[in-house]
C-alpha atoms as a PDB file:
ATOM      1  CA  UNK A   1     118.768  91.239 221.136  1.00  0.00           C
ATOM      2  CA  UNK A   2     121.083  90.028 224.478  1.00  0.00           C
ATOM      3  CA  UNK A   3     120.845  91.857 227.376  1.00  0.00           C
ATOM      4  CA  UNK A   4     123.623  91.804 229.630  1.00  0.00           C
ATOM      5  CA  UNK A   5     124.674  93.541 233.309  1.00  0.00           C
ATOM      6  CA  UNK A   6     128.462  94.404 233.776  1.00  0.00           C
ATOM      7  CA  UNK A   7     129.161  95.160 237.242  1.00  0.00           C
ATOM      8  CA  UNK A   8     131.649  98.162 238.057  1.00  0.00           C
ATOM      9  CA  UNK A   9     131.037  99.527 234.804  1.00  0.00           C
ATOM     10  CA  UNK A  10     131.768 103.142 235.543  1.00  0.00           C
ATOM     11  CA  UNK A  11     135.500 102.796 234.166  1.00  0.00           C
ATOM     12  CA  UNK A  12     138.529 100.248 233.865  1.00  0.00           C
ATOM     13  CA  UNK A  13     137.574  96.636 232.370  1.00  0.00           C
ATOM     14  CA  UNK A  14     133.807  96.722 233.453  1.00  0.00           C
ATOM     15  CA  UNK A  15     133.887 100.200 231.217  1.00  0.00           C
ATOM     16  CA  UNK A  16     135.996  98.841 228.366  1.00  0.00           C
ATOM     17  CA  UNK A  17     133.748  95.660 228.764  1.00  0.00           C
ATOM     18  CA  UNK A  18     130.378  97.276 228.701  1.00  0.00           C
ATOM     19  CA  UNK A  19     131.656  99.684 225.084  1.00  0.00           C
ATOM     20  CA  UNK A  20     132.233  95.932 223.825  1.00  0.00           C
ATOM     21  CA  UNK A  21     128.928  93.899 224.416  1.00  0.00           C
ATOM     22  CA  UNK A  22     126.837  97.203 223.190  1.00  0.00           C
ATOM     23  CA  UNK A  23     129.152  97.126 219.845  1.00  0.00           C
ATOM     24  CA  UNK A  24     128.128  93.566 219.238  1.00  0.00           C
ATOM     25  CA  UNK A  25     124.881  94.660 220.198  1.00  0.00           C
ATOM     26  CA  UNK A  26     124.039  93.976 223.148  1.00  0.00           C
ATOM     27  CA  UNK A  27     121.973  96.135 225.633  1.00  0.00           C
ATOM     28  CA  UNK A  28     123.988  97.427 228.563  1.00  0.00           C
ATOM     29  CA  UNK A  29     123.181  97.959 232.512  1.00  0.00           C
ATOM     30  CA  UNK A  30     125.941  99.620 233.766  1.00  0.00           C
ATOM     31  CA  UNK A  31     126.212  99.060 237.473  1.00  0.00           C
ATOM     32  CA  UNK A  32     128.227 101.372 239.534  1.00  0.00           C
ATOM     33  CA  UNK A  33     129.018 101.869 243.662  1.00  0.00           C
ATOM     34  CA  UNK A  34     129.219 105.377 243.982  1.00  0.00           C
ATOM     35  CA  UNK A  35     130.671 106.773 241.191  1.00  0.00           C
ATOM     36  CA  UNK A  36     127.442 108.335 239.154  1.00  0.00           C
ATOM     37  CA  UNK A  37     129.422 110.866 236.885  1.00  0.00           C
ATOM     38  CA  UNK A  38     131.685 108.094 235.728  1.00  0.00           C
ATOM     39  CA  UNK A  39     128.911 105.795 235.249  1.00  0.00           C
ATOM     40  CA  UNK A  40     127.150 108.269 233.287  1.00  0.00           C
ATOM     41  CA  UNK A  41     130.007 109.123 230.893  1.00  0.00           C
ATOM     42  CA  UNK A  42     130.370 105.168 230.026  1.00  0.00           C
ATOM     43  CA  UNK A  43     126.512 105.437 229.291  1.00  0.00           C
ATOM     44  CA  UNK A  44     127.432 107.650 226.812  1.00  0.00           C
ATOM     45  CA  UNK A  45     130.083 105.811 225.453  1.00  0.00           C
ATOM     46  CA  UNK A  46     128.200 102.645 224.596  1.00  0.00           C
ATOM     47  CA  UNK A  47     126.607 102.567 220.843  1.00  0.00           C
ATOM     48  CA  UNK A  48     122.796 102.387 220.323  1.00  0.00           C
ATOM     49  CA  UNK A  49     120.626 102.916 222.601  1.00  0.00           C
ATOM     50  CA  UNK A  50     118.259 101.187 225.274  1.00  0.00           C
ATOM     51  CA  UNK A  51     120.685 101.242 227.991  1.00  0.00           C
ATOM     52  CA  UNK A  52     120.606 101.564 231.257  1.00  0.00           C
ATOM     53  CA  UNK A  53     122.229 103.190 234.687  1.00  0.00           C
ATOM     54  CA  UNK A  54     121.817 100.597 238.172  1.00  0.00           C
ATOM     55  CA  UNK A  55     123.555 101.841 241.116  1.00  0.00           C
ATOM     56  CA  UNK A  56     124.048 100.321 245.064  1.00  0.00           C
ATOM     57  CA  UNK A  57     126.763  98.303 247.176  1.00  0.00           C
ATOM     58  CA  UNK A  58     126.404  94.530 245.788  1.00  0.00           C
ATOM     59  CA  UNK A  59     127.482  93.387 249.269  1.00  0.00           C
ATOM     60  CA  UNK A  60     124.969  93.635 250.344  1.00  0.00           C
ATOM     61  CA  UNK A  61     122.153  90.875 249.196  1.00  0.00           C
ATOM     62  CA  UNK A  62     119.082  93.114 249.168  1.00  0.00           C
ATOM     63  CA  UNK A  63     120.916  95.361 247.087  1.00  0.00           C
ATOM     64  CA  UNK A  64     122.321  93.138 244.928  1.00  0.00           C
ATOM     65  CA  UNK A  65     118.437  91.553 244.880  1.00  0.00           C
ATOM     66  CA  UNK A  66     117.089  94.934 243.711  1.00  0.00           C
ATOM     67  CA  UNK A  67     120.492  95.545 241.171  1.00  0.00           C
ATOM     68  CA  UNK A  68     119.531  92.959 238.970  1.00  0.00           C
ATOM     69  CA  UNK A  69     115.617  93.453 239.522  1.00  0.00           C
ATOM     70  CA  UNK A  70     116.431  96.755 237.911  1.00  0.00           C
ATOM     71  CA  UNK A  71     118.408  95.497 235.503  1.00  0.00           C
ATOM     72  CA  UNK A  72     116.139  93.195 234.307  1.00  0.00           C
ATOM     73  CA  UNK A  73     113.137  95.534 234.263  1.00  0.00           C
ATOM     74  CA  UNK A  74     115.278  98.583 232.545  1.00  0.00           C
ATOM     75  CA  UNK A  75     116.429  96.191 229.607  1.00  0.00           C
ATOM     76  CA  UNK A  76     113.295  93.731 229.646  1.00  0.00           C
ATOM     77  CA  UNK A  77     115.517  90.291 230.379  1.00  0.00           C
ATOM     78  CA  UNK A  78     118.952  89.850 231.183  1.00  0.00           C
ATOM     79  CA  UNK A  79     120.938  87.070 229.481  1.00  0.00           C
ATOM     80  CA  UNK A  80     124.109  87.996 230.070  1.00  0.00           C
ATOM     81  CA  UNK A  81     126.412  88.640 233.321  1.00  0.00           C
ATOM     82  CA  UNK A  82     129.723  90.432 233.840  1.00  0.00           C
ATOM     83  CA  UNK A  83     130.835  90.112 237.490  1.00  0.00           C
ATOM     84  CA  UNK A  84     133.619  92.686 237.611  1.00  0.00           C
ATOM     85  CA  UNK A  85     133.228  94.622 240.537  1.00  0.00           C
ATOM     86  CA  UNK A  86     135.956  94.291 243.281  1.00  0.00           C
ATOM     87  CA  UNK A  87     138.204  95.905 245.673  1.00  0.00           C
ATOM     88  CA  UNK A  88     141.621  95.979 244.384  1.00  0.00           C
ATOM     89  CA  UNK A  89     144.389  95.314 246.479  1.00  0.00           C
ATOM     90  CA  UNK A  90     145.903  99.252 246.963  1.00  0.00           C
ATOM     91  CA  UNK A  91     147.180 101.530 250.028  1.00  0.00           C
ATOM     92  CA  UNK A  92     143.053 101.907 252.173  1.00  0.00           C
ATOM     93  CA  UNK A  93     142.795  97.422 251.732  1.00  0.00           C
ATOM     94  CA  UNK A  94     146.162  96.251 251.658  1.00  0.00           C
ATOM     95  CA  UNK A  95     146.556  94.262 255.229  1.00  0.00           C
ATOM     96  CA  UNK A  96     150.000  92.269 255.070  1.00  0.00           C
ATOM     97  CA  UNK A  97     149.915  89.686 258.157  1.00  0.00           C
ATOM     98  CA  UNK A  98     152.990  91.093 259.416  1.00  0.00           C
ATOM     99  CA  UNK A  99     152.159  94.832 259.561  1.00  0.00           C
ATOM    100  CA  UNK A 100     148.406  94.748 260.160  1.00  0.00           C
ATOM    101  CA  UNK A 101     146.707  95.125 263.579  1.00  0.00           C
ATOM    102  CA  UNK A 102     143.616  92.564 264.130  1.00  0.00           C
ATOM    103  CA  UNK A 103     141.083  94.761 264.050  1.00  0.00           C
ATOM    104  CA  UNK A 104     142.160  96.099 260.507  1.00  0.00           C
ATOM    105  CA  UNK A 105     143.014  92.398 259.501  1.00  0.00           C
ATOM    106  CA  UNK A 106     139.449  91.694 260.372  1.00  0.00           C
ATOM    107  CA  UNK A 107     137.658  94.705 258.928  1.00  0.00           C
ATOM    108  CA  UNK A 108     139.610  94.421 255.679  1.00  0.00           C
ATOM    109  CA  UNK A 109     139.320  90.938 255.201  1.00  0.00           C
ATOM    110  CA  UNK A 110     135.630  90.588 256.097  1.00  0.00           C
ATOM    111  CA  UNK A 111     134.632  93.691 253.813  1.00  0.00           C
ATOM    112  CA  UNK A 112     137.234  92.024 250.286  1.00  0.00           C
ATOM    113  CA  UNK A 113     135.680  88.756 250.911  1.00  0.00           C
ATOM    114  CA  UNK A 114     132.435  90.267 250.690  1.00  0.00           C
ATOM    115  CA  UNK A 115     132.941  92.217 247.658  1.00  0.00           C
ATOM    116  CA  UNK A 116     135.062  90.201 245.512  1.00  0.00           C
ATOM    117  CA  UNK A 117     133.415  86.637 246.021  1.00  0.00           C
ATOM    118  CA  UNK A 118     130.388  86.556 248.134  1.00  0.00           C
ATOM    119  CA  UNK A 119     128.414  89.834 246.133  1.00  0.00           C
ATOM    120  CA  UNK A 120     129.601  88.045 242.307  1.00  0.00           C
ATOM    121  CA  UNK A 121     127.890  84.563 243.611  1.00  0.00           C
ATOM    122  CA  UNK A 122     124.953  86.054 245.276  1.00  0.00           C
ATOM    123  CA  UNK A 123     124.742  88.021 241.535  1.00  0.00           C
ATOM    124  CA  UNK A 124     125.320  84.366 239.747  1.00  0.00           C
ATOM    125  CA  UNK A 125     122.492  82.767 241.612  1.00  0.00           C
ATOM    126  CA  UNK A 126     119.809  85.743 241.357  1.00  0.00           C
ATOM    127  CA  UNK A 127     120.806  86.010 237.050  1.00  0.00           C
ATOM    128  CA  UNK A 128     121.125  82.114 236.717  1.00  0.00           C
ATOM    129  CA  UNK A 129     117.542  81.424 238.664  1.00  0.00           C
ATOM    130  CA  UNK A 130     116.267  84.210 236.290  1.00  0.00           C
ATOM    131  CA  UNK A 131     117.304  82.150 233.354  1.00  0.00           C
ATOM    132  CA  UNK A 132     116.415  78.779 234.170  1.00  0.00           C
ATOM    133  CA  UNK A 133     112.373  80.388 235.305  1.00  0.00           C
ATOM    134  CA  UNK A 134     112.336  81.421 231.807  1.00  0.00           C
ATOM    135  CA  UNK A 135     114.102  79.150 229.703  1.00  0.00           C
ATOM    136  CA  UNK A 136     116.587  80.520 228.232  1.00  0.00           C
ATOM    137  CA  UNK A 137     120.437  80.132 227.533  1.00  0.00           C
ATOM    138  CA  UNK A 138     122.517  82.774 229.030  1.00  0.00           C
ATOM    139  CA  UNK A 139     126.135  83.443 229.607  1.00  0.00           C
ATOM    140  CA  UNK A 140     128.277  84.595 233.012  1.00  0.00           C
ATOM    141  CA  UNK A 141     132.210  85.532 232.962  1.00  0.00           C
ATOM    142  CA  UNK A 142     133.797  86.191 236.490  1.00  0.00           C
ATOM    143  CA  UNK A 143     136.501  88.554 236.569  1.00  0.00           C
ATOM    144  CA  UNK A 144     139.326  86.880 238.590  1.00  0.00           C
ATOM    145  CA  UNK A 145     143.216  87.458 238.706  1.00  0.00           C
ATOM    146  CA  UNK A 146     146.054  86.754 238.390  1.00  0.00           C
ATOM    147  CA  UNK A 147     146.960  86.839 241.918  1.00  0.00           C
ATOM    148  CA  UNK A 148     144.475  83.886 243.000  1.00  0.00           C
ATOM    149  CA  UNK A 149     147.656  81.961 241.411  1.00  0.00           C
ATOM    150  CA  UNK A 150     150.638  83.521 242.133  1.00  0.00           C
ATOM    151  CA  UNK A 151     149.515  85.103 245.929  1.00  0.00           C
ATOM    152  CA  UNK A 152     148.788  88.394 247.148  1.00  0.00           C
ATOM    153  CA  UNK A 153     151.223  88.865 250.143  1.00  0.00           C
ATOM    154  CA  UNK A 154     150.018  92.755 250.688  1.00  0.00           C
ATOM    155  CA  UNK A 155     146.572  91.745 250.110  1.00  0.00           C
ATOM    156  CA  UNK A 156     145.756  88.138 250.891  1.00  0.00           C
ATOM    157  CA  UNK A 157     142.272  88.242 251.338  1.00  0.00           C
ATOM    158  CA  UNK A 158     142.212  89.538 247.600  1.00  0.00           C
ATOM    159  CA  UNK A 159     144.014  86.691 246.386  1.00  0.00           C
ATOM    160  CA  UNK A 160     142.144  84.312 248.306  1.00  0.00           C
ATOM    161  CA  UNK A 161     138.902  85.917 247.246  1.00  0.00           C
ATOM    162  CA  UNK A 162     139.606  85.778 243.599  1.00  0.00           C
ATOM    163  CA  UNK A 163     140.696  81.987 243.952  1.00  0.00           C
ATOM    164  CA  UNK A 164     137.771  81.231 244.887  1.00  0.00           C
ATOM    165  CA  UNK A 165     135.941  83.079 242.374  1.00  0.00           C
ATOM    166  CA  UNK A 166     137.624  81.044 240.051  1.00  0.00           C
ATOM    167  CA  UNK A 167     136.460  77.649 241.892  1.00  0.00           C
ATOM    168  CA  UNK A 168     133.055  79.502 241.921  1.00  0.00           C
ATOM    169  CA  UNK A 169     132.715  80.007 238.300  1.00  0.00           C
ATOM    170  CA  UNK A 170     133.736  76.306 237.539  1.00  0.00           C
ATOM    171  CA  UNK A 171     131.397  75.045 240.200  1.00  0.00           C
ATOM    172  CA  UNK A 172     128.476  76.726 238.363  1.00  0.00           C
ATOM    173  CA  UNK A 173     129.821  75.783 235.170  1.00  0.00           C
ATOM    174  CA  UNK A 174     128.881  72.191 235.856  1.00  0.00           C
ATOM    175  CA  UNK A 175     125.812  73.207 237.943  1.00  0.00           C
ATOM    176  CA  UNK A 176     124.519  75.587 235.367  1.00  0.00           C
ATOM    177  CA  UNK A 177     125.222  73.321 231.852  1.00  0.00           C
ATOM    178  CA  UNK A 178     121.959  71.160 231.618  1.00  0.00           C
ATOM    179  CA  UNK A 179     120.263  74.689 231.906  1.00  0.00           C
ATOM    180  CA  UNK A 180     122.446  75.980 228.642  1.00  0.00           C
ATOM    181  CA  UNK A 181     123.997  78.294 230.797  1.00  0.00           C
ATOM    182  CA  UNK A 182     127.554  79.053 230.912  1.00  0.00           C
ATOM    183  CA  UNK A 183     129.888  79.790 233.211  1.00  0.00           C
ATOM    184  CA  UNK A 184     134.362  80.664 232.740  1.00  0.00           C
ATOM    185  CA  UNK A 185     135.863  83.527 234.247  1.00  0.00           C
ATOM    186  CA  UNK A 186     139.133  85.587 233.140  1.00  0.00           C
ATOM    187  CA  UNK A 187     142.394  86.111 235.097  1.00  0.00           C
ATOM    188  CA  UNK A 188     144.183  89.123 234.146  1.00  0.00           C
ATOM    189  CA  UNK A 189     147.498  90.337 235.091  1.00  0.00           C
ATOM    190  CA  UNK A 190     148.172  93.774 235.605  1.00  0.00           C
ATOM    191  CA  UNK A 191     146.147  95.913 233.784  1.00  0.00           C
ATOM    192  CA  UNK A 192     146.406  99.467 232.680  1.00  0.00           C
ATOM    193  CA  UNK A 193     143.405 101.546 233.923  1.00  0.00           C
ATOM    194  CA  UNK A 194     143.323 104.976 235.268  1.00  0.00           C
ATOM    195  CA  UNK A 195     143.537 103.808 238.600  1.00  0.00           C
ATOM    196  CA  UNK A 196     146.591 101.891 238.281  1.00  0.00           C
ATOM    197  CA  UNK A 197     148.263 105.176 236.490  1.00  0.00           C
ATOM    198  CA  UNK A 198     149.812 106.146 239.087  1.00  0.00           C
ATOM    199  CA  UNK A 199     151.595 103.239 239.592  1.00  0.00           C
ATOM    200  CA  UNK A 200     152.442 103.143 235.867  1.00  0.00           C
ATOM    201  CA  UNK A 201     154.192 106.702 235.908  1.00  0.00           C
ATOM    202  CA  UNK A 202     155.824 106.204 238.881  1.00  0.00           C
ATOM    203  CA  UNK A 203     159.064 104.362 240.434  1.00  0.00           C
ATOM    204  CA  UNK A 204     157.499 101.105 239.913  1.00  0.00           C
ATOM    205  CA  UNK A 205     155.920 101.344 236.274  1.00  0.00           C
ATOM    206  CA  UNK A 206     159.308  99.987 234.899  1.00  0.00           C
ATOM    207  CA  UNK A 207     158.843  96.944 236.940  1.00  0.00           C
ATOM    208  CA  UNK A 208     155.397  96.785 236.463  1.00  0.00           C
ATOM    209  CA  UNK A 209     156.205  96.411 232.721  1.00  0.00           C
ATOM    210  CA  UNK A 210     159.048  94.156 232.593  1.00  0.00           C
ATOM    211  CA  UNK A 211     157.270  91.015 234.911  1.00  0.00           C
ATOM    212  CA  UNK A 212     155.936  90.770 231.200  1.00  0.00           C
ATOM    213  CA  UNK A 213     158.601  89.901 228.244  1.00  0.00           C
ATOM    214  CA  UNK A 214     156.433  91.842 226.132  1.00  0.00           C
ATOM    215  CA  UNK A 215     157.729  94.370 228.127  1.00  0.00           C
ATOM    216  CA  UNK A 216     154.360  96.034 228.865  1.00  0.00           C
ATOM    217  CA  UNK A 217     151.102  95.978 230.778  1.00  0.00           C
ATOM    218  CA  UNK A 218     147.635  94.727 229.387  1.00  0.00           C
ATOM    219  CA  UNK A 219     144.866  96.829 228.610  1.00  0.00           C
ATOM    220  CA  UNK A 220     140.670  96.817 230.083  1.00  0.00           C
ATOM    221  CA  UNK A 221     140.261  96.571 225.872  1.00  0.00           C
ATOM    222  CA  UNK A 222     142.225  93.329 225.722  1.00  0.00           C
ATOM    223  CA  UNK A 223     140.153  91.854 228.559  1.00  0.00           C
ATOM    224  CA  UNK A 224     137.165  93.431 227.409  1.00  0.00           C
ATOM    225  CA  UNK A 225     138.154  91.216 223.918  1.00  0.00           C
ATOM    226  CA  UNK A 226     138.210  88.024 226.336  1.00  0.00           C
ATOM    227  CA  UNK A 227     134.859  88.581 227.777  1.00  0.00           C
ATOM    228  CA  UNK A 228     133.349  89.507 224.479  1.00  0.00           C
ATOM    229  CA  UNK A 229     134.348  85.859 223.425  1.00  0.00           C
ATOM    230  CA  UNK A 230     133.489  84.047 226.522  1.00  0.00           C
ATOM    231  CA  UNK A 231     129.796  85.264 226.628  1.00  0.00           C
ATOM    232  CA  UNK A 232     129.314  84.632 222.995  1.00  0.00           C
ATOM    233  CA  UNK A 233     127.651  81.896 222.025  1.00  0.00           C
ATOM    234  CA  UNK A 234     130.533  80.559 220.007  1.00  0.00           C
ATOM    235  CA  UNK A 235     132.114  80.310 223.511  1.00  0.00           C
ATOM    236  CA  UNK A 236     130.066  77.266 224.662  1.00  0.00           C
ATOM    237  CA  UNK A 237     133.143  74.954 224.939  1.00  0.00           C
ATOM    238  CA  UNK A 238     134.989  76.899 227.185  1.00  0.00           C
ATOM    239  CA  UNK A 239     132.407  77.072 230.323  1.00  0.00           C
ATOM    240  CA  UNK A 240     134.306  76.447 233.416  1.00  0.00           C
ATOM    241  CA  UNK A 241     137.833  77.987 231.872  1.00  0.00           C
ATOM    242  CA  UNK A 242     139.815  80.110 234.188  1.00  0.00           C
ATOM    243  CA  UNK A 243     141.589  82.261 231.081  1.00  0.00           C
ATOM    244  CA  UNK A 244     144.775  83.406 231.957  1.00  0.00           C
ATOM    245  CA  UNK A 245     145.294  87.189 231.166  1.00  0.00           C
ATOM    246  CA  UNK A 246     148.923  88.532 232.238  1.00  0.00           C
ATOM    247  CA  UNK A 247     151.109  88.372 228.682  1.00  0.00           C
ATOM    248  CA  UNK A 248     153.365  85.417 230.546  1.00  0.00           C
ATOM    249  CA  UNK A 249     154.038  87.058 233.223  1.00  0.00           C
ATOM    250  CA  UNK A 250     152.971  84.682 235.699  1.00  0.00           C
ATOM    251  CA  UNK A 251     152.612  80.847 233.911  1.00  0.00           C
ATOM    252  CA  UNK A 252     150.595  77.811 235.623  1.00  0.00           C
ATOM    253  CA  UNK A 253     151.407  74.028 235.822  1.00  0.00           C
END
């Protein structure tokens, strides 16, 4: 049996993602920031048993350090990573150049650089070096964005953050193969979670719904589906892919 850690796991993707690998399966630490009663009702959404609760700010290393040493002593190895926790771009991190002050440009940029890129790699390196001590084959899927492609005007520290992500991921793909490790990450568009349903119900959900032609928003399920493939075995062949989530609503060249 795989044992995998999904980071931000109390709800949204990294909830829809963690209900996924323990269907196939898998045994599931579900990492959360601060959110323990959300956390604990994904725990008891997953099937089987043998799961586990890890908590603490991934931004910082120590705690990231002592994240996965939980992990991996709660589910006995870990073979599988989910980096998913982020800060989204939204009205307390949004810090548009031309209506932020420096301080705030500083603070906010510093703390989503942190977050979204540095805490996922620092996560990478502690779960790959676990791996390679003892041998095995393993599997890591980033959780990017669409809006490393297309730019984040309100929040450009977000979109620079998950760009690099996606260099990260491909980076480590190469690094990471000779160990049977590997490595792709997922960019999704926007995606219908109960934070964004606000948005949804609102003035802008019609918007929000036609930059699709399908004329809607994705779901966490259908990216869930995505990293359910990518850290399957099966999936070997498309380490260092950057897979486009957003039904065409933003294409690349």
């Amino acid at each position: 049996m795989r044992c995998a850690l999904v980071t931000g796991a109390s709800r949204g993707i990294g909830r829809a993602t963690a209900i996924a690998l323990s269907a196939r399966g898998e045994k599931v630490a579900v990492h959360y920031g601060s959110n323990a009663a959300a956390a604990e009702e994904t725990l008891g959404l997953l099937h089987g048993d043998g799961h586990v609760l890890v908590a603490g700010d991934l931004s910082d290393p120590e705690i990231a350090r002592s994240v996965v040493e939980e992990a991996e002593r709660g589910l006995g190895q870990l073979d599988i990573l989910v980096n998913n926790a982020g800060i989204a771009p939204g009205p307390g991190t949004d810090h548009r150049v031309d209506g932020t002050d420096y301080a705030a440009w500083q603070q906010r940029f510093t703390r989503m650089i942190d977050v979204d890129l540095t805490a996922p790699a620092n996560l990478t390196y502690l779960v790959a070096r676990g791996l390679i001590a003892r041998k095995a084959p393993g599997a890591i899927v980033n959780v990017g964005s669409r809006g490393a492609f297309r730019g984040e005007p309100d929040a450009p520290a977000y979109g620079a953050a998950k760009a690099g992500l996606h260099a990260f991921g491909q980076s480590m793909a190469l690094a990471l193969a000779p160990h049977g490790i590997t490595v792709a990450s997922v960019a999704p568009g926007f995606i219908s979670t109960e934070r964004q349903q606000p948005k949804l119900e609102g003035p802008a959900g019609d918007d929000l719904r036609a930059q699709s032609p399908f004329g809607r928003v994705g779901t966490a399920e259908e990216v869930a589906a995505a990293i359910l493939y990518l850290t399957s075995p099966e999936a070997q062949w498309a380490s260092g892919a950057v897979l486009d989530l957003n039904g065409a609503s933003h294409l690349r060249t």
